[in-house]
Protein backbone atom coordinates (compact mmCIF):
# COMPACT_ATOMS: atom_id res chain seq x y z
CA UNK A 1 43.89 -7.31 10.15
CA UNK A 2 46.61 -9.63 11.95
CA UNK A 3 47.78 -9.93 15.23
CA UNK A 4 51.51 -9.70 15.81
CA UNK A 5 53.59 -11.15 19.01
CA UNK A 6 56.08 -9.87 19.77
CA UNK A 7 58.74 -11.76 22.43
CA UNK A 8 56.73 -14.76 23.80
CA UNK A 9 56.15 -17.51 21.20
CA UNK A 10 53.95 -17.66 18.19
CA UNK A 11 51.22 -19.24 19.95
CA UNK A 12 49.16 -15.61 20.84
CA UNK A 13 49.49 -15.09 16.80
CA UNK A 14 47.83 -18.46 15.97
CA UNK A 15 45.06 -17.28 18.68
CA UNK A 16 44.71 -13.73 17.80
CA UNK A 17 44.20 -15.66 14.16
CA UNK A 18 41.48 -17.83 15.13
CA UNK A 19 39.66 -15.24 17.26
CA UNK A 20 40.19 -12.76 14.09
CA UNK A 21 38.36 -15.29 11.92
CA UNK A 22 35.88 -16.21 14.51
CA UNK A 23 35.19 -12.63 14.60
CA UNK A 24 34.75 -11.86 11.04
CA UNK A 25 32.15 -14.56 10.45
CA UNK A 26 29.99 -13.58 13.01
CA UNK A 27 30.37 -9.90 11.65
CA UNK A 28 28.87 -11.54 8.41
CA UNK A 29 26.44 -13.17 9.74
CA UNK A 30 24.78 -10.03 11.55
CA UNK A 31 24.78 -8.41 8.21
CA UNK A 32 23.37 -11.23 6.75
CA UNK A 33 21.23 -11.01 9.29
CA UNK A 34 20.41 -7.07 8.82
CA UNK A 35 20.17 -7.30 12.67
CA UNK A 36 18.08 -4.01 14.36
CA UNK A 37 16.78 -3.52 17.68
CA UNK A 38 13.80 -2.65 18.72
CA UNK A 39 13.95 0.26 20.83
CA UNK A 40 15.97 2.18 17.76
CA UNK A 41 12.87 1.68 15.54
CA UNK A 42 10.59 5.08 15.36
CA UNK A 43 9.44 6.93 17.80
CA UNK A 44 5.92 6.07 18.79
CA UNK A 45 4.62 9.63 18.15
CA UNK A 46 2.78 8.86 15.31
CA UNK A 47 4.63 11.28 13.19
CA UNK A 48 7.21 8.67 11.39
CA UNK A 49 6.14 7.71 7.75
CA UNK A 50 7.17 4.53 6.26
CA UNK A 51 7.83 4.41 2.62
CA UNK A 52 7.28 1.13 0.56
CA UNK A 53 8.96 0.50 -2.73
CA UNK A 54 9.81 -1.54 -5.45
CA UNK A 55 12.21 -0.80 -8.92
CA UNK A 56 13.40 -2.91 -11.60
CA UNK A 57 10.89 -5.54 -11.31
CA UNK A 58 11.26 -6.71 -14.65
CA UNK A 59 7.99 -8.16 -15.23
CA UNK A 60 8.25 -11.08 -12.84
CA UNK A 61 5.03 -11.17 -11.59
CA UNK A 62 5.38 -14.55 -9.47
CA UNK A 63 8.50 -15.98 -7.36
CA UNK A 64 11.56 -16.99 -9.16
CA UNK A 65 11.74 -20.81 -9.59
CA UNK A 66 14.62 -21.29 -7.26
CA UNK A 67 15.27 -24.38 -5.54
CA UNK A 68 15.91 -22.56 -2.56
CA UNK A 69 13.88 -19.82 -0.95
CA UNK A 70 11.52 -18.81 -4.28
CA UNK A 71 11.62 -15.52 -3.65
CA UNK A 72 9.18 -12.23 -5.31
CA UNK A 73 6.39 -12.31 -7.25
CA UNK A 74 2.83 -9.81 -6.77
CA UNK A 75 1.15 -11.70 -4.18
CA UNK A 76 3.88 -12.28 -2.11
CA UNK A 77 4.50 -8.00 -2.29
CA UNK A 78 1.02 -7.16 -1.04
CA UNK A 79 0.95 -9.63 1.65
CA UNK A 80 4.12 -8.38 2.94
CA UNK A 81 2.94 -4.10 1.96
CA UNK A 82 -0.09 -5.34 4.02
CA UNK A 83 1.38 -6.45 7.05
CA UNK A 84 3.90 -3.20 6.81
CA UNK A 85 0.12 -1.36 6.94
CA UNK A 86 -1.26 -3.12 10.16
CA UNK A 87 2.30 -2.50 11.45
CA UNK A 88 2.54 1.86 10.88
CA UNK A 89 0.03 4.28 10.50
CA UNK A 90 1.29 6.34 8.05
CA UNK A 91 2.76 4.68 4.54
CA UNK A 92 3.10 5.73 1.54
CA UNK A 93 4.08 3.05 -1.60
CA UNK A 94 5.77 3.84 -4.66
CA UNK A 95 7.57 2.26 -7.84
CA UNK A 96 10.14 3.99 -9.71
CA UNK A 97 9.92 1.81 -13.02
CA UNK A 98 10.65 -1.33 -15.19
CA UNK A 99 7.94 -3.19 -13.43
CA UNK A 100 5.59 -4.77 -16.24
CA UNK A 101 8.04 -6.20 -18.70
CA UNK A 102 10.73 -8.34 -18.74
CA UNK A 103 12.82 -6.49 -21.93
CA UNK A 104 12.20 -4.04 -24.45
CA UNK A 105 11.50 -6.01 -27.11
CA UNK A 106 7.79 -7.14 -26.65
CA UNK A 107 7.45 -7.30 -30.47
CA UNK A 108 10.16 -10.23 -30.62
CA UNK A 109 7.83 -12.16 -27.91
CA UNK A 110 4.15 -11.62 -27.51
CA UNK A 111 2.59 -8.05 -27.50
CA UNK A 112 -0.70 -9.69 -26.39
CA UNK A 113 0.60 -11.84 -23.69
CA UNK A 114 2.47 -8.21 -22.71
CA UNK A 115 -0.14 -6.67 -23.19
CA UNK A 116 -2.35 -8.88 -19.99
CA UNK A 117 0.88 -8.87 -18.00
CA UNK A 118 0.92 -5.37 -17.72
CA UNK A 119 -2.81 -5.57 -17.07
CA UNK A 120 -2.15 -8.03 -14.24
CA UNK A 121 0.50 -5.27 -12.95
CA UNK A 122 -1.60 -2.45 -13.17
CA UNK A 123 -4.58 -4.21 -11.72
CA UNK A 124 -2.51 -5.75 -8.61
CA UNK A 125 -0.66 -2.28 -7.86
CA UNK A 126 -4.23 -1.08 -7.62
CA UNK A 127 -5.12 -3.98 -5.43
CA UNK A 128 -1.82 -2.72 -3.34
CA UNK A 129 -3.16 0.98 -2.91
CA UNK A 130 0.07 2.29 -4.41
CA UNK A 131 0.63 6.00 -3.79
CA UNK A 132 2.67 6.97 -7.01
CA UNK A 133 4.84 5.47 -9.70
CA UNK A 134 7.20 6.16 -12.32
CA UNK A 135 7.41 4.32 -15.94
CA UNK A 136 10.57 2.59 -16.95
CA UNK A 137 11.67 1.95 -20.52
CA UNK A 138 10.59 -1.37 -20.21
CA UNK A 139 6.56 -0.16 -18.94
CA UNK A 140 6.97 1.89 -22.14
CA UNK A 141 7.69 -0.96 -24.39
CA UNK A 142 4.19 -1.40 -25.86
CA UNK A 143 3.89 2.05 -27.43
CA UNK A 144 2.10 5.17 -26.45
CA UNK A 145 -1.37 4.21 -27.18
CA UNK A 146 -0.80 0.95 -25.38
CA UNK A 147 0.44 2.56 -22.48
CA UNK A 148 -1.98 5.58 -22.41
CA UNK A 149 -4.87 2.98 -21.40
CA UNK A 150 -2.40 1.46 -18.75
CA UNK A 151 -2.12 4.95 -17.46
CA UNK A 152 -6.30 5.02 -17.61
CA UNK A 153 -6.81 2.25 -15.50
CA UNK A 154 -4.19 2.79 -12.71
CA UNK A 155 -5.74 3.95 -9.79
CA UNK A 156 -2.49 5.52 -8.88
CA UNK A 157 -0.98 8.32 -10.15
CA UNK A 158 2.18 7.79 -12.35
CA UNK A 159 4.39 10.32 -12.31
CA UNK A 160 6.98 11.76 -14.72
CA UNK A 161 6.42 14.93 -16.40
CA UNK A 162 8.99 14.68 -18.85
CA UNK A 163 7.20 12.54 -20.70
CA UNK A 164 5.44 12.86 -24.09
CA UNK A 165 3.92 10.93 -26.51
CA UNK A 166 5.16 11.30 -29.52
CA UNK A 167 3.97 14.98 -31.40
CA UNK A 168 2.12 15.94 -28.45
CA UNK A 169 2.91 19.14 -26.54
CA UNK A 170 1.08 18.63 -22.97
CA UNK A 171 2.95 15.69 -21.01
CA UNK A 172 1.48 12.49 -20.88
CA UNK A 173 2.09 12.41 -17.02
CA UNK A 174 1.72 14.65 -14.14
CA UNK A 175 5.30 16.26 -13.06
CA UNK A 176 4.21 16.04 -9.47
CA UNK A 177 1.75 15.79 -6.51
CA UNK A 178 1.66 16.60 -2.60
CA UNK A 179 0.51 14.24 -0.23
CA UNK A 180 -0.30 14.39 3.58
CA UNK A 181 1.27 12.09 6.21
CA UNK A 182 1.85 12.21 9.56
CA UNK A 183 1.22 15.69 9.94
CA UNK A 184 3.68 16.40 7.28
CA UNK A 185 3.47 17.81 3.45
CA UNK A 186 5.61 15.42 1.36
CA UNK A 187 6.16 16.40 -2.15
CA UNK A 188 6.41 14.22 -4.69
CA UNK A 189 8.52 14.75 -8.24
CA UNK A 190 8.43 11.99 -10.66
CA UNK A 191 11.30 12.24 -13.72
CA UNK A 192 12.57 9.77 -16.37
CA UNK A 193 16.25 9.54 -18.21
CA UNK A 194 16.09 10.48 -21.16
CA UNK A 195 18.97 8.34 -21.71
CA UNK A 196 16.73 5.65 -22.72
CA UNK A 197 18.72 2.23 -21.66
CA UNK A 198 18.17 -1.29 -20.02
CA UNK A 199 21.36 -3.16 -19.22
CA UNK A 200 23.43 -0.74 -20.47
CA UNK A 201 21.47 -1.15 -23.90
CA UNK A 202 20.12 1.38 -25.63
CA UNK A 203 16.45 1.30 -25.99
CA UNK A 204 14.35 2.59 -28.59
CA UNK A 205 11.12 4.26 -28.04
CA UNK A 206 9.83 5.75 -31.48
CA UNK A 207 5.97 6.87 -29.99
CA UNK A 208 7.49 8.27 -27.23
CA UNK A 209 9.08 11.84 -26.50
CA UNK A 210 11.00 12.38 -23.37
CA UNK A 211 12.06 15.72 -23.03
CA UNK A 212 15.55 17.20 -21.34
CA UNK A 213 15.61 15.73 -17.60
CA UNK A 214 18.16 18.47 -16.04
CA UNK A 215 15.80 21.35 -17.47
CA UNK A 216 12.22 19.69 -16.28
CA UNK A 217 13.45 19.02 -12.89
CA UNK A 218 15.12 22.47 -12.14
CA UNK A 219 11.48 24.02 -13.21
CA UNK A 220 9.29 21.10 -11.24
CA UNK A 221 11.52 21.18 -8.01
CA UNK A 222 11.98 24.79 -7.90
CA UNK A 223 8.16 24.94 -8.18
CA UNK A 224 7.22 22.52 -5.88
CA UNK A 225 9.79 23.28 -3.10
CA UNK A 226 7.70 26.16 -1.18
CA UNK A 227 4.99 24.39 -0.84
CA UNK A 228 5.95 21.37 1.24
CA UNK A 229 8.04 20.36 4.17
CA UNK A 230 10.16 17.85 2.24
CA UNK A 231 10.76 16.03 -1.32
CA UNK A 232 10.98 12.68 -2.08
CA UNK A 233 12.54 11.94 -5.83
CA UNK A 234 11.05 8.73 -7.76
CA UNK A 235 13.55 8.75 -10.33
CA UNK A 236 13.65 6.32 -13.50
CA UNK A 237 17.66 7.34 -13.66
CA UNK A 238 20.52 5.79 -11.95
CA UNK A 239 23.04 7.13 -9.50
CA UNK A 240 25.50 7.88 -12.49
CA UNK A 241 22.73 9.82 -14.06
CA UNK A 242 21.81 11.67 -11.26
CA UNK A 243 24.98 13.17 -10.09
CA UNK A 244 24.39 14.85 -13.66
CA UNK A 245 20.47 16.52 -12.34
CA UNK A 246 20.01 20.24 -10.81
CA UNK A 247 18.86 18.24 -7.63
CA UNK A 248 20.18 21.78 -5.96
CA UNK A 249 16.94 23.64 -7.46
CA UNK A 250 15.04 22.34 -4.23
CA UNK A 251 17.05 24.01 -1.91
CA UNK A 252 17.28 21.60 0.83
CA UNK A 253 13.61 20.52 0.88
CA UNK A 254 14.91 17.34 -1.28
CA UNK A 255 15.58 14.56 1.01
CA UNK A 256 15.42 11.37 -0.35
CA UNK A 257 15.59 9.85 -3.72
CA UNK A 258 14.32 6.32 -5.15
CA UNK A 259 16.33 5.12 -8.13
CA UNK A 260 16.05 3.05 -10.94
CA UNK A 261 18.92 -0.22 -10.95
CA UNK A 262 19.80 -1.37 -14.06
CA UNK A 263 22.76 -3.65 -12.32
CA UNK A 264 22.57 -7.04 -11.20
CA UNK A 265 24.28 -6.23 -7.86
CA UNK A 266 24.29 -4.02 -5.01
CA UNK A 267 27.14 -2.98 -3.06
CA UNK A 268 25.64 -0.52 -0.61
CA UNK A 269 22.10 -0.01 1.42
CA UNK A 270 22.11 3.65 0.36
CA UNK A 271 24.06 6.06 -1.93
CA UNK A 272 24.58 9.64 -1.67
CA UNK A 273 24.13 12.42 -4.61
CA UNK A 274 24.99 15.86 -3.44
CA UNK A 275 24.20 14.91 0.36
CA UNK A 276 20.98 13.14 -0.83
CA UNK A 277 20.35 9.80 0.18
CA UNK A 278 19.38 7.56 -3.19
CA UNK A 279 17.71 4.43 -1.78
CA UNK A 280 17.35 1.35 -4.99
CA UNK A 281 17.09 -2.35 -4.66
CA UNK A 282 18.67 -4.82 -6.97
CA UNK A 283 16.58 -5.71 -9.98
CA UNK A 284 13.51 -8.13 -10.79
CA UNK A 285 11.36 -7.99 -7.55
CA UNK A 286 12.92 -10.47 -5.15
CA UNK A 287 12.86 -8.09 -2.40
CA UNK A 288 11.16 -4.63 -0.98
CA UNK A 289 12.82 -1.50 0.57
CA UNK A 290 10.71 -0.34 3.62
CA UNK A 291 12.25 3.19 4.45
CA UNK A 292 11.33 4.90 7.94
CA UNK A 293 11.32 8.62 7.81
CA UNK A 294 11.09 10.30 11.07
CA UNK A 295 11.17 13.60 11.24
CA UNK A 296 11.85 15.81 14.57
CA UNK A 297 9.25 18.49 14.45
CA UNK A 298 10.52 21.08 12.14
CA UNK A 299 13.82 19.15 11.34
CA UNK A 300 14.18 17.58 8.46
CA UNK A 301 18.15 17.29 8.09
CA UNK A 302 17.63 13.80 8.70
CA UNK A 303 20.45 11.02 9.70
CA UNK A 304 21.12 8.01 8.44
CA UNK A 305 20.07 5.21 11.29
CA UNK A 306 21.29 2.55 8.80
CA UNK A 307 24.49 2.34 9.54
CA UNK A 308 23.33 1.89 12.88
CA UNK A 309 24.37 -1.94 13.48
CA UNK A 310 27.63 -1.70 11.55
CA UNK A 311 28.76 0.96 13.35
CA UNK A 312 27.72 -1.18 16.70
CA UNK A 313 29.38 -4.54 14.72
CA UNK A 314 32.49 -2.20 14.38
CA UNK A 315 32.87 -1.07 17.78
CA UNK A 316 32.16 -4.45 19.19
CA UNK A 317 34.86 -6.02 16.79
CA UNK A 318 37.53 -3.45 17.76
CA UNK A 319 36.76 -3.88 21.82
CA UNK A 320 37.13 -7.56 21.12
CA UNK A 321 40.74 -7.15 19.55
CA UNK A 322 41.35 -4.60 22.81
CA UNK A 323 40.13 -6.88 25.10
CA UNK A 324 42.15 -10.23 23.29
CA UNK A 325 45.28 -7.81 23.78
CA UNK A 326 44.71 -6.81 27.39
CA UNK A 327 44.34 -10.39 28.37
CA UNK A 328 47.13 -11.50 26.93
CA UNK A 329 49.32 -8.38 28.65
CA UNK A 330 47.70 -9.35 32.08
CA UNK A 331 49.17 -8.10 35.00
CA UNK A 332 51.99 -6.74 33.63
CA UNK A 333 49.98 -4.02 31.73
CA UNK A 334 49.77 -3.15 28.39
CA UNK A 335 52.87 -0.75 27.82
CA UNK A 336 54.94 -2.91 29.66
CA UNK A 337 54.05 -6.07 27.86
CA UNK A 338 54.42 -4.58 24.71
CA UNK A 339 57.51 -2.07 25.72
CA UNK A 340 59.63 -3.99 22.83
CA UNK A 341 56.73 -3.86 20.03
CA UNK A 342 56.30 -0.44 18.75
CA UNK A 343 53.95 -1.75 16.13
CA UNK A 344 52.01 -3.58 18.96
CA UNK A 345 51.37 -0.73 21.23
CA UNK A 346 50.61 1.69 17.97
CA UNK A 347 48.05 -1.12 17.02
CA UNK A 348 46.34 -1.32 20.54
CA UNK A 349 46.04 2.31 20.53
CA UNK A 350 44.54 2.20 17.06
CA UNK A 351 41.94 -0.28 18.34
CA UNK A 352 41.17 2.50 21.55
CA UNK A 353 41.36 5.13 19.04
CA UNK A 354 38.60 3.30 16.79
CA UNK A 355 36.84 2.02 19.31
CA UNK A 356 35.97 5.96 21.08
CA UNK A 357 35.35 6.77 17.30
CA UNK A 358 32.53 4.46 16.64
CA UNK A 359 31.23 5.26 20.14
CA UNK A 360 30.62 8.57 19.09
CA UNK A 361 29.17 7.86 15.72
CA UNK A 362 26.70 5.32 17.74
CA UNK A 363 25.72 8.31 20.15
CA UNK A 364 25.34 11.22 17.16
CA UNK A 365 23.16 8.47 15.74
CA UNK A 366 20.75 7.42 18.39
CA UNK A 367 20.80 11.20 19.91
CA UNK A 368 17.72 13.33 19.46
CA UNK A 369 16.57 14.84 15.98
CA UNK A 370 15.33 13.62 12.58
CA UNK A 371 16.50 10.17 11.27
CA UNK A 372 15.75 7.54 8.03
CA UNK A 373 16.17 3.88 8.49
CA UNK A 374 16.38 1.72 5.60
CA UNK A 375 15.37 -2.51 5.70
CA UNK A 376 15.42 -4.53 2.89
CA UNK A 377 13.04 -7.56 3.05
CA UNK A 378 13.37 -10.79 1.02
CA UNK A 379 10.11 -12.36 -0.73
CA UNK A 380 11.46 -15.54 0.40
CA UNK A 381 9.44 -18.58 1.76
CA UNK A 382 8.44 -17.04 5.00
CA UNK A 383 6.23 -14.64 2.84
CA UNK A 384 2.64 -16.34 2.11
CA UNK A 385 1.38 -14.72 -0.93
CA UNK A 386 -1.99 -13.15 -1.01
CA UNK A 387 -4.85 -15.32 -2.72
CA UNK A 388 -6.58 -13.29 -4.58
CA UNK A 389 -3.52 -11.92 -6.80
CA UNK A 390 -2.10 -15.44 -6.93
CA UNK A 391 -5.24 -16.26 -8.66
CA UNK A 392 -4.55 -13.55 -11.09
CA UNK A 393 -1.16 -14.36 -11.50
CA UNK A 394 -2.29 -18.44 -12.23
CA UNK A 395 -4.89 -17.56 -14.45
CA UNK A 396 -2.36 -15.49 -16.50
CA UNK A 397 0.43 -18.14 -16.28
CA UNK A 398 -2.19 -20.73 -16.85
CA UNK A 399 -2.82 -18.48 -20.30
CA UNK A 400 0.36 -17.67 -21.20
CA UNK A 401 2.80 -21.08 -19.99
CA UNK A 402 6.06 -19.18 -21.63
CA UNK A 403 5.54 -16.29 -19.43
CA UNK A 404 6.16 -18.11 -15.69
CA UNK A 405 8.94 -16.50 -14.05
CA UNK A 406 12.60 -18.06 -14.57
């Protein structure tokens, strides 16, 4: 967007300019900055849940070796999950896949180095207190009987009732489970493509059997949808995928969904499948999404607070541009000032236009009635990680030098 004079001299363009650009990069750095306040966070009524989760970790079980800011790893996750805990009451933790490997091919590596790093996983999400989880192609990568004892020792229940090993006719996972918080009955559905694929690859899984996703989850979320006050989706799939799923067969008790990401980059916080929010963080583990679901008694059409601060970034960028053009009209007023710029005038009104618009959007979303809020936090330096899985991690790392994270 430019500023145009329009009788006086060029000098209010080369201003308007520099205020334009001075504008714009302190737009990017409050998004950089993912800038909240505190008196929009939840409502201290004890009935907001906060949901942890991680996707696509890609077996990195220790910080990346940047230069700058190493950032993921396990032990930097739980110390951060644990100070989320001393921070809300009510939390539940998931993963929705792709978190014990770092490919498909374990055979052209190590199976039994793969086979103790997704023993260090299992053990450390069990360290974590992890509600639920869903496999990815890349946790099934071992085989079925491999995976079968992974599925033994978890002290969390993974999820995904579409699953099968090979031959066998009762699923190798549960389809679903209800859990309690805050007062509320959230159900839980677990589901995994069975367009089996990692980087737009196609994967290969010949002990494994996983059945028709559109059919299981029309059956599970039909089931499951009287019983509880909402849905929450862990879904190995991604958004592509999804827009293909019966996600209608809950009625509206589905609210959210947790994706799968098998792309390097993300371009938005949160996506939306047939009015459902799909929450998913960019792949191998450098960050965690910490969601905050507040519901509003028996409301749960809930509103998306994360677009909170751009709208408020907006509206403060188009009252600047107002302001910039009022200053420079003066006394004289804006429609006089501007009487021989058309395009001027039309402009200014587009900024008052906008500017009422956002206001509006601001008040709809801090107004009464159910909301979500979405943060994602980097595993940067200013996360210490927690001892006791860093020991785990060193002692596998220590074991197995080739298997450090890049």
């Amino acid at each position: 967007m430019t500023f145009v004079g329009h009788r006086r001299s060029i000098r209010p363009r080369r201003l308007a300019s520099a205020f334009i650009v001075a504008l714009a990069a302190l737009t990017l750095a409050l998004t950089a900055a993912g800038c909240t306040r505190d008196s929009d966070a939840a409502p201290a009524d004890n009935k907001t849940i906060t949901v942890f989760f991680t996707n696509d970790v890609n077996g990195e079980q220790s910080p990346c070796g940047c230069k700058s800011n190493p950032s993921g790893g396990l032990a930097k996750r739980a110390t951060l999950l644990a100070k989320v805990r001393s921070e809300n009451e009510n939390v539940l933790v998931f993963d929705v896949g792709n978190q014990m490997h770092p490919h498909p091919m374990v055979e052209k590596t190590n199976p039994a180095m793969e086979a103790e790093r997704a023993d260090l996983f299992v053990k450390s999400l069990n360290a974590m207190h992890y509600t639920a989880a869903v496999p990815g192609v890349l946790d099934l990568a071992l085989g079925a009987d491999e995976f079968k004892t992974l599925v033994a020792a978890a002290e969390y229940p993974m999820l995904g009732g579409n699953v099968h090993a090979k031959g066998e006719k009762t699923p190798l996972l549960k389809d679903s489970m209800i859990v309690e918080s805050a007062g509320y009955k959230v159900g839980l559905v677990g589901v995994v493509d069975n367009e089996s694929t990692w980087r737009e690859m196609p994967v290969k899984l010949p002990t494994f059997e996983i059945r028709d996703p559109k059919a299981y989850l029309k059956t599970t979320l039909e089931a499951l949808a009287p019983k509880v006050d909402f849905i929450i989706l862990l879904a190995h799939m991604d958004v592509e995928r999804l827009k293909a799923m019966p996600l209608n067969a809950a009625g509206d008790k589905l609210a959210f969904i947790l994706s799968s990401n098998n792309q390097r980059r993300l371009f938005q916080d949160v996506n939306v499948v047939d009015k459902i929010p799909v929450m998913q963080l960019p792949p191998r583990g450098r960050e965690a999404g910490v969601l905050t679901i507040a519901p509003s008694g028996d409301d749960f059409k809930f509103k998306n607070r994360t677009e909170l601060d751009r709208a408020r970034t907006r509206l403060s960028q188009f009252e600047a541009m107002a302001h910039r053009m009022e200053e420079q009209a003066g006394s004289e007023g804006i429609a006089e000032y501007y009487k021989d710029s058309p395009s001027s005038l039309e402009r200014y009104d587009g900024y008052k236009a906008k500017i009422e618009e956002q206001k509006k959007e601001i008040e709809e979303l801090t107004g009464p009635g159910a909301f979500f809020e979405l943060k994602t936090v980097n595993l940067g330096d200013d996360v210490k990680g927690d001892t006791t899985i860093d020991g785990w991690v060193s002692a596998f790392e220590t074991k197995y030098p080739e298997a450090r994270t890049p």
